[in-house]
C-alpha atoms as a PDB file:
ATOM      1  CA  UNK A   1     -79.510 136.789 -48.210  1.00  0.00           C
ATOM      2  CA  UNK A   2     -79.004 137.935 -44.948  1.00  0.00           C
ATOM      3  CA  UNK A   3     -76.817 141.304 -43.888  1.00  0.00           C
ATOM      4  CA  UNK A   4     -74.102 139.637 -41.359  1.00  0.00           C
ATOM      5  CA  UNK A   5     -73.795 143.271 -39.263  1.00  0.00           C
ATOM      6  CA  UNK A   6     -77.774 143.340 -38.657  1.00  0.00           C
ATOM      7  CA  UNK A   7     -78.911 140.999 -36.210  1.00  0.00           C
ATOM      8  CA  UNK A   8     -82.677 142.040 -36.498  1.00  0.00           C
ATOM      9  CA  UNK A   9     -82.685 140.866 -40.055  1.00  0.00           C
ATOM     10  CA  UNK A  10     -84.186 137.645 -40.892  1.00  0.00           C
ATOM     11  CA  UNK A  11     -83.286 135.407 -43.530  1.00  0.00           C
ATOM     12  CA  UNK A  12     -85.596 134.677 -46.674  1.00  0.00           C
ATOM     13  CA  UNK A  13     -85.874 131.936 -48.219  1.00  0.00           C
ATOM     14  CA  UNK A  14     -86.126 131.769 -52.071  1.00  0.00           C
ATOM     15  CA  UNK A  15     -87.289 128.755 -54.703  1.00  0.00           C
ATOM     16  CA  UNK A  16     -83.623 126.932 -55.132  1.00  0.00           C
ATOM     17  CA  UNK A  17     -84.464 127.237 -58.779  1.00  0.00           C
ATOM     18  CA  UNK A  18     -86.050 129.270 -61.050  1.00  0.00           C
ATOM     19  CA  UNK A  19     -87.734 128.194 -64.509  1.00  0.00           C
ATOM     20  CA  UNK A  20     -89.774 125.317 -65.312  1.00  0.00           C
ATOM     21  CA  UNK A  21     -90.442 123.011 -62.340  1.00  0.00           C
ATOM     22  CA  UNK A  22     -90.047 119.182 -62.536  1.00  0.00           C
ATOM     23  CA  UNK A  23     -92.286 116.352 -63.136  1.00  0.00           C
ATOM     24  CA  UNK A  24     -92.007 112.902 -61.169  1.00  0.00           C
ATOM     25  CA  UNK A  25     -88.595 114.316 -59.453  1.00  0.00           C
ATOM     26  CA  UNK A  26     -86.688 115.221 -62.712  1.00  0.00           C
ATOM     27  CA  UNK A  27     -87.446 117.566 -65.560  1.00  0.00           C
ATOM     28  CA  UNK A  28     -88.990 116.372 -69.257  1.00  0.00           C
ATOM     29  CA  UNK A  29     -87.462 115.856 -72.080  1.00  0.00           C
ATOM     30  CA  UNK A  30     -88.252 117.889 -74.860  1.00  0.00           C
ATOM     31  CA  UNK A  31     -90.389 115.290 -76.669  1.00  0.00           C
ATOM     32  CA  UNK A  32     -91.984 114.122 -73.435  1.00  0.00           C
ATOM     33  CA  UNK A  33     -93.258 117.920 -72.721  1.00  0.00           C
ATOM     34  CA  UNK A  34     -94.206 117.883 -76.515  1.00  0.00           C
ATOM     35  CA  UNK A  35     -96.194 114.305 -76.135  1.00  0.00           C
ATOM     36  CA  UNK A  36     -98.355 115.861 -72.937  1.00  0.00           C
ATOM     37  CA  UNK A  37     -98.977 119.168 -74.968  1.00  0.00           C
ATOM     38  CA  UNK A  38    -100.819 116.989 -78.003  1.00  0.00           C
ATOM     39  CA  UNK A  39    -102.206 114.731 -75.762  1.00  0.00           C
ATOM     40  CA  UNK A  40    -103.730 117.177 -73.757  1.00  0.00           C
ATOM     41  CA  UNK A  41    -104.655 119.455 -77.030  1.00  0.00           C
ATOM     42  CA  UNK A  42    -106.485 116.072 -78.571  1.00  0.00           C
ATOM     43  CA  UNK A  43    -108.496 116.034 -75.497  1.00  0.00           C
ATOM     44  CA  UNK A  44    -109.754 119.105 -75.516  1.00  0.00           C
ATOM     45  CA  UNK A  45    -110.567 118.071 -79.183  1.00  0.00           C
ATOM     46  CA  UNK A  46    -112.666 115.282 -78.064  1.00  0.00           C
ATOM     47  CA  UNK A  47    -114.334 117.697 -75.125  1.00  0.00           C
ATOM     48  CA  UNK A  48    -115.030 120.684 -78.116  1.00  0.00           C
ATOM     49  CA  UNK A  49    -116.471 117.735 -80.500  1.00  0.00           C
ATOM     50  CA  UNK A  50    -118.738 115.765 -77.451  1.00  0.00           C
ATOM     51  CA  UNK A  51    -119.617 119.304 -75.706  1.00  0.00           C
ATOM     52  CA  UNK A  52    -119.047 122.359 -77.935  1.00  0.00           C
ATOM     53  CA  UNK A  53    -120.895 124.623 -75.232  1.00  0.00           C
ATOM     54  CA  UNK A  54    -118.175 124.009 -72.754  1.00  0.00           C
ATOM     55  CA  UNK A  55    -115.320 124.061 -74.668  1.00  0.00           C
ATOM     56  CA  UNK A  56    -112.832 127.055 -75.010  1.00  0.00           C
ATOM     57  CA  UNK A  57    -112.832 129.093 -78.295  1.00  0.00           C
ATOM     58  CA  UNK A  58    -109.527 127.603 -79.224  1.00  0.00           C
ATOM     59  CA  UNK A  59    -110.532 124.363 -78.750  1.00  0.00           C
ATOM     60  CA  UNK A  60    -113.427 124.963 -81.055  1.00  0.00           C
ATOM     61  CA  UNK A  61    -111.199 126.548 -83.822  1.00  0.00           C
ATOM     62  CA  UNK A  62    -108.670 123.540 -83.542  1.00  0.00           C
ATOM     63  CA  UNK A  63    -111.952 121.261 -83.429  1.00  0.00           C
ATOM     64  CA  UNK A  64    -113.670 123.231 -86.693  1.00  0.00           C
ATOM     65  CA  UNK A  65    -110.139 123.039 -88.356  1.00  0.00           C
ATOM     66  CA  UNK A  66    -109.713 119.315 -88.375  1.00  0.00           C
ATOM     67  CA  UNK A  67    -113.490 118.719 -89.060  1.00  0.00           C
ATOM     68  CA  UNK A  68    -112.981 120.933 -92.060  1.00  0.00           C
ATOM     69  CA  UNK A  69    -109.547 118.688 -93.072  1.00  0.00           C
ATOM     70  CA  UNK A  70    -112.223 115.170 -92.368  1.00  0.00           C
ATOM     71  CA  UNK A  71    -115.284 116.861 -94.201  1.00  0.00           C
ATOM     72  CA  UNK A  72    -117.496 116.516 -91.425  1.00  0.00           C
ATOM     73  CA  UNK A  73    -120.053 118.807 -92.398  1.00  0.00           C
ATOM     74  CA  UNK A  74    -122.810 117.934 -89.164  1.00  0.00           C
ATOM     75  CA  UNK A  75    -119.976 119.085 -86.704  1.00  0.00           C
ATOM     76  CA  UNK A  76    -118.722 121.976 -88.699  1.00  0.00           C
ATOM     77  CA  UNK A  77    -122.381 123.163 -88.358  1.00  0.00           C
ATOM     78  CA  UNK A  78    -122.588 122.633 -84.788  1.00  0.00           C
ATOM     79  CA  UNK A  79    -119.495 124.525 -83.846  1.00  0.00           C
ATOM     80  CA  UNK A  80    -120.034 127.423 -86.413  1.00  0.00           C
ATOM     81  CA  UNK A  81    -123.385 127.778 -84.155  1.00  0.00           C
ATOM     82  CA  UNK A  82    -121.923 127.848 -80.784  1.00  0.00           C
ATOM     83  CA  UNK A  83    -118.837 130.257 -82.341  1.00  0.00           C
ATOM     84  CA  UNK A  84    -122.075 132.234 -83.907  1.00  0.00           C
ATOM     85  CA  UNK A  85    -123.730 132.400 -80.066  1.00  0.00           C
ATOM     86  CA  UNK A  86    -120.737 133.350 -78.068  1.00  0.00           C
ATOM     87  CA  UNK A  87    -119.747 136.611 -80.355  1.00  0.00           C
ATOM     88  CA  UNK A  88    -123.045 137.481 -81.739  1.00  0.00           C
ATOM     89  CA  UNK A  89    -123.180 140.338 -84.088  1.00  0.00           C
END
């Protein structure tokens, strides 16, 4: 907004909107914003469970929760580890 008396002032320029900006030239739906979240939250499964050393913690605790719900014993070890590494006592 610019002062109409004060001709030294410029005019700024401001986002048009504020909030959430849009994907592909309109905003998401609800359950297309909640489809990328678990798609990108089962990658980061798959990254903790291939790579546990470069995964982030909550990635590991999702990762150690669901291995715990499968009974995959080999990868609950392996995570416990890395968990064990990063916050040692």
């Amino acid at each position: 907004m610019r002062d109409a008396k004060d001709p030294g002032t410029l005019e700024l320029r401001f986002r048009a909107r504020a909030g959430r900006p849009s994907l592909f030239g309109r905003p998401l739906t609800p359950a297309e914003r909640a489809r990328r979240y678990r798609l990108r939250r089962a990658d980061r499964m798959r990254m903790a469970r291939r790579s546990p050393e470069k995964a982030s913690d909550v990635s590991l605790l999702d990762e150690l929760r669901g291995s715990m719900a499968m009974g995959r014993a080999r990868n609950i070890h392996r995570i416990i580890r890395e968990i064990a590494a990063r916050y040692p006592l």
